[in-house]
N, C-alpha and C. Protein backbone atom coordinates (compact mmCIF):
# COMPACT_ATOMS: atom_id res chain seq x y z
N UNK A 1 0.82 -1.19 0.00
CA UNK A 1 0.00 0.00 0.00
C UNK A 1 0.86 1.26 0.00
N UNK A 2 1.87 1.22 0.61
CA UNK A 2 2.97 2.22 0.99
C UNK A 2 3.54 2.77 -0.47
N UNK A 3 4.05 1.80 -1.19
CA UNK A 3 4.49 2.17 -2.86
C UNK A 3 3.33 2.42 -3.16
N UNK A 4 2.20 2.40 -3.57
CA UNK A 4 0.80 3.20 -4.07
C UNK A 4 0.75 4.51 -3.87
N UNK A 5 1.07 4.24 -2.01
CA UNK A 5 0.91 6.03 -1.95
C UNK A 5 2.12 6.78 -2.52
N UNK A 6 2.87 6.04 -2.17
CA UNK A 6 4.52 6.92 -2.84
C UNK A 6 4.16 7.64 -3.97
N UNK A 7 4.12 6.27 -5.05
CA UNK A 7 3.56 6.49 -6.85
C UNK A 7 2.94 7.68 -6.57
N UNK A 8 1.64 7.79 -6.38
CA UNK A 8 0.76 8.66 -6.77
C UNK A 8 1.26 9.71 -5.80
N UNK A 9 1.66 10.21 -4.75
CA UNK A 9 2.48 11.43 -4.15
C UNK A 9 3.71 12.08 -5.50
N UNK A 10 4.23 10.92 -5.91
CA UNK A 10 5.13 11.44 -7.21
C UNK A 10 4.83 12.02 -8.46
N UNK A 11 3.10 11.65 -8.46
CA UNK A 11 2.79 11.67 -9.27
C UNK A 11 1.84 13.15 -9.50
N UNK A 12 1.66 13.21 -8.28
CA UNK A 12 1.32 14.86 -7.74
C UNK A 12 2.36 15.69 -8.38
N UNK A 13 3.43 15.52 -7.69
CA UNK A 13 4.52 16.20 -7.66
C UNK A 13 4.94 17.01 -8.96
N UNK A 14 5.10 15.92 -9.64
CA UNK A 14 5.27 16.00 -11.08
C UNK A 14 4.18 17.16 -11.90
N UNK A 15 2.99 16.83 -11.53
CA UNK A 15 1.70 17.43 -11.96
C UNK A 15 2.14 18.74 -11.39
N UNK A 16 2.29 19.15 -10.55
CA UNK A 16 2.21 20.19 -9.77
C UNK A 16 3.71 21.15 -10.41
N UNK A 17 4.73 20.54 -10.17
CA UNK A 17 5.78 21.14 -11.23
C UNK A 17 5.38 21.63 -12.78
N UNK A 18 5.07 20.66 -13.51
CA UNK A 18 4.52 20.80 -14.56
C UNK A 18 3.27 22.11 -14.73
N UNK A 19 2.19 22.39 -13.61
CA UNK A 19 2.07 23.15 -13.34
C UNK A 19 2.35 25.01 -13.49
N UNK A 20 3.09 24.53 -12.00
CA UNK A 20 3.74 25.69 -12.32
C UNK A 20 4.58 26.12 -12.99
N UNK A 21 5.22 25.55 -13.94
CA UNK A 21 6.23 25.74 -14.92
C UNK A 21 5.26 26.41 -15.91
N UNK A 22 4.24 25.93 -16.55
CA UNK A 22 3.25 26.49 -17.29
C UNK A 22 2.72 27.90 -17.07
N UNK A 23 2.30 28.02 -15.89
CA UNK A 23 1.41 28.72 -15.37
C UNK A 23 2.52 30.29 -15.75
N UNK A 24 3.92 29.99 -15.21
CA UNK A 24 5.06 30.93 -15.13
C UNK A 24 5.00 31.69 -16.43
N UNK A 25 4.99 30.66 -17.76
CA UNK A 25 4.69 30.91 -18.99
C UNK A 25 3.42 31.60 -19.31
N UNK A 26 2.22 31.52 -18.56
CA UNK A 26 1.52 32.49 -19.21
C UNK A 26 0.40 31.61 -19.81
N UNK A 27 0.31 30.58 -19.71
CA UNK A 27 -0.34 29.23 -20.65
C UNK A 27 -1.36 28.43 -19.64
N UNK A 28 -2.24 28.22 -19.69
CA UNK A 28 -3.30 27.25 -19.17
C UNK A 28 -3.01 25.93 -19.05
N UNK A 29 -3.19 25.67 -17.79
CA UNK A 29 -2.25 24.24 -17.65
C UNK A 29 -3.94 23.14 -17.51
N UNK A 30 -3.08 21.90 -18.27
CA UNK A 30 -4.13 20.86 -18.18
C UNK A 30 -3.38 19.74 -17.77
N UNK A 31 -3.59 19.46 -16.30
CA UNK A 31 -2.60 18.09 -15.65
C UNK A 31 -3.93 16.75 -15.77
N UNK A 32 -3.55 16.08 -16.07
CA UNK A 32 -4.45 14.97 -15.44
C UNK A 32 -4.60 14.73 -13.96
N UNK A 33 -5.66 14.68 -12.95
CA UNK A 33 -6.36 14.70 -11.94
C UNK A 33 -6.85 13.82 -11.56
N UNK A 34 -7.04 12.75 -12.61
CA UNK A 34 -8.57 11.67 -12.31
C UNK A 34 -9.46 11.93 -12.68
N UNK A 35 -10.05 12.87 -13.01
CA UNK A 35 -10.83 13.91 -12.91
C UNK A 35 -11.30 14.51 -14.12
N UNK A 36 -12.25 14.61 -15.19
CA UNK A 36 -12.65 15.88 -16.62
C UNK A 36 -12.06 16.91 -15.73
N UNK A 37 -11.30 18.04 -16.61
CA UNK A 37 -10.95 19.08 -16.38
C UNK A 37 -11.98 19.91 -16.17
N UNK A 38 -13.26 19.99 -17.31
CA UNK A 38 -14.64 20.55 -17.65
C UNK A 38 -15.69 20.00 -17.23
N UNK A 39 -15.72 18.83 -17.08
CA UNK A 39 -17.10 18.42 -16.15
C UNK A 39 -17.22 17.76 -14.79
N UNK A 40 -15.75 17.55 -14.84
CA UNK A 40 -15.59 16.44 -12.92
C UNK A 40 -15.42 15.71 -12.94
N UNK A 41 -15.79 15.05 -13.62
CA UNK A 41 -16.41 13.34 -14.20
C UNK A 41 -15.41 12.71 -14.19
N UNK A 42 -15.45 11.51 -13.16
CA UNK A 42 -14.07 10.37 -13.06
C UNK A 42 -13.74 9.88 -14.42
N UNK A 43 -11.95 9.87 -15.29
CA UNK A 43 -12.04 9.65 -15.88
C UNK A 43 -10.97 8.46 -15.60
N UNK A 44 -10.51 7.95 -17.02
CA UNK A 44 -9.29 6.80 -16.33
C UNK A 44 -7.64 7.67 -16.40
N UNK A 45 -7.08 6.46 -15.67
CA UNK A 45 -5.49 7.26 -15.10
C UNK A 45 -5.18 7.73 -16.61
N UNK A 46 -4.85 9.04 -16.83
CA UNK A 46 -3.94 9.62 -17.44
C UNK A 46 -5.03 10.61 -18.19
N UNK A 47 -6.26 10.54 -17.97
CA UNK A 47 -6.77 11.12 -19.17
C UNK A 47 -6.89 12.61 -18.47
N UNK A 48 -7.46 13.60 -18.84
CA UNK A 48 -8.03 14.69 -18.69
C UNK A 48 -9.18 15.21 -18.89
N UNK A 49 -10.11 14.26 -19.52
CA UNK A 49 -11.16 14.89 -20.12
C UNK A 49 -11.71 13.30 -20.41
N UNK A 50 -13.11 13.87 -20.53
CA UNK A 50 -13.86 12.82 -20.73
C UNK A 50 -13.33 12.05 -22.48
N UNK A 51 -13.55 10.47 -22.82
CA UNK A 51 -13.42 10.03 -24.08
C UNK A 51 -14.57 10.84 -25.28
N UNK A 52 -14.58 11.00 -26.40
CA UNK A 52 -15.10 11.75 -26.88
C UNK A 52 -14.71 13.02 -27.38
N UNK A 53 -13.82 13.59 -26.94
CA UNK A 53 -13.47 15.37 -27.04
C UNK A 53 -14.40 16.47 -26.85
N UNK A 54 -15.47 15.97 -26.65
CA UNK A 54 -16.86 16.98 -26.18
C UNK A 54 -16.02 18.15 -25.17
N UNK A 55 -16.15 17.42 -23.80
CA UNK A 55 -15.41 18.14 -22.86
C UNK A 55 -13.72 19.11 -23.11
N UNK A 56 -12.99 18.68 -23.64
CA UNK A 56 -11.91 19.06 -24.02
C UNK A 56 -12.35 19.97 -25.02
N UNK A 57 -12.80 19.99 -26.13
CA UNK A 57 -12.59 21.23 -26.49
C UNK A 57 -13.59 22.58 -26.26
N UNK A 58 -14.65 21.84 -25.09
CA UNK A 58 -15.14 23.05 -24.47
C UNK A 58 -14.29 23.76 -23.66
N UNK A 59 -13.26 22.77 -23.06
CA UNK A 59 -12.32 23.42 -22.27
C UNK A 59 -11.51 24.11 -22.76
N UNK A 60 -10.89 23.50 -23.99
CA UNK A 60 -9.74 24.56 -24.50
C UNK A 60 -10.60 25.87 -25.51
N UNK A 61 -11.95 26.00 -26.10
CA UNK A 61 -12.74 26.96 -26.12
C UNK A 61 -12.94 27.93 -24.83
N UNK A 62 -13.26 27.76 -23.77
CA UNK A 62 -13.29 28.52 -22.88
C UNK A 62 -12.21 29.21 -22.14
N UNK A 63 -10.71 28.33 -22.23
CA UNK A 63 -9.01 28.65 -21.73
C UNK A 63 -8.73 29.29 -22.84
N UNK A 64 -9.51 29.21 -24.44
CA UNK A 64 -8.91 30.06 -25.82
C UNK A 64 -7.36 29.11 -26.26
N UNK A 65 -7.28 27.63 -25.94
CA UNK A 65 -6.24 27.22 -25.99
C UNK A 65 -6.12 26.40 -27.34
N UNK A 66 -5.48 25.96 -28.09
CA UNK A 66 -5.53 24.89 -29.60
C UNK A 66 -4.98 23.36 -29.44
């Protein structure tokens, strides 16, 4: 259980660097969460957005991102 939590603490980490490295730039950051960026909605490990692109490019429509 201990390496699980590690992984995914690293895996924060990473997200969170990545992050703010973006953010520094001026640019709308999209980390994967678990999580749709645009609707909440549990998605699977790595994704950002729901399957489909519905959600995603409402998101990058609303961030003005390509």
């Amino acid at each position: 259980m201990a390496d699980e939590i590690d992984a995914a603490q690293e895996r924060m980490e990473i997200g969170l660097a990545d992050a703010i490295r973006s953010a520094s730039m001026g640019k709308p950051v999209a980390v994967a969460m678990g999580r749709c960026l645009h609707c909440l909605e549990p998605v699977p490990y790595g994704h950002r957005w729901c399957i489909g692109g519905k959600c995603r490019d409402a998101w990058c429509k609303e961030w003005r991102v390509k």
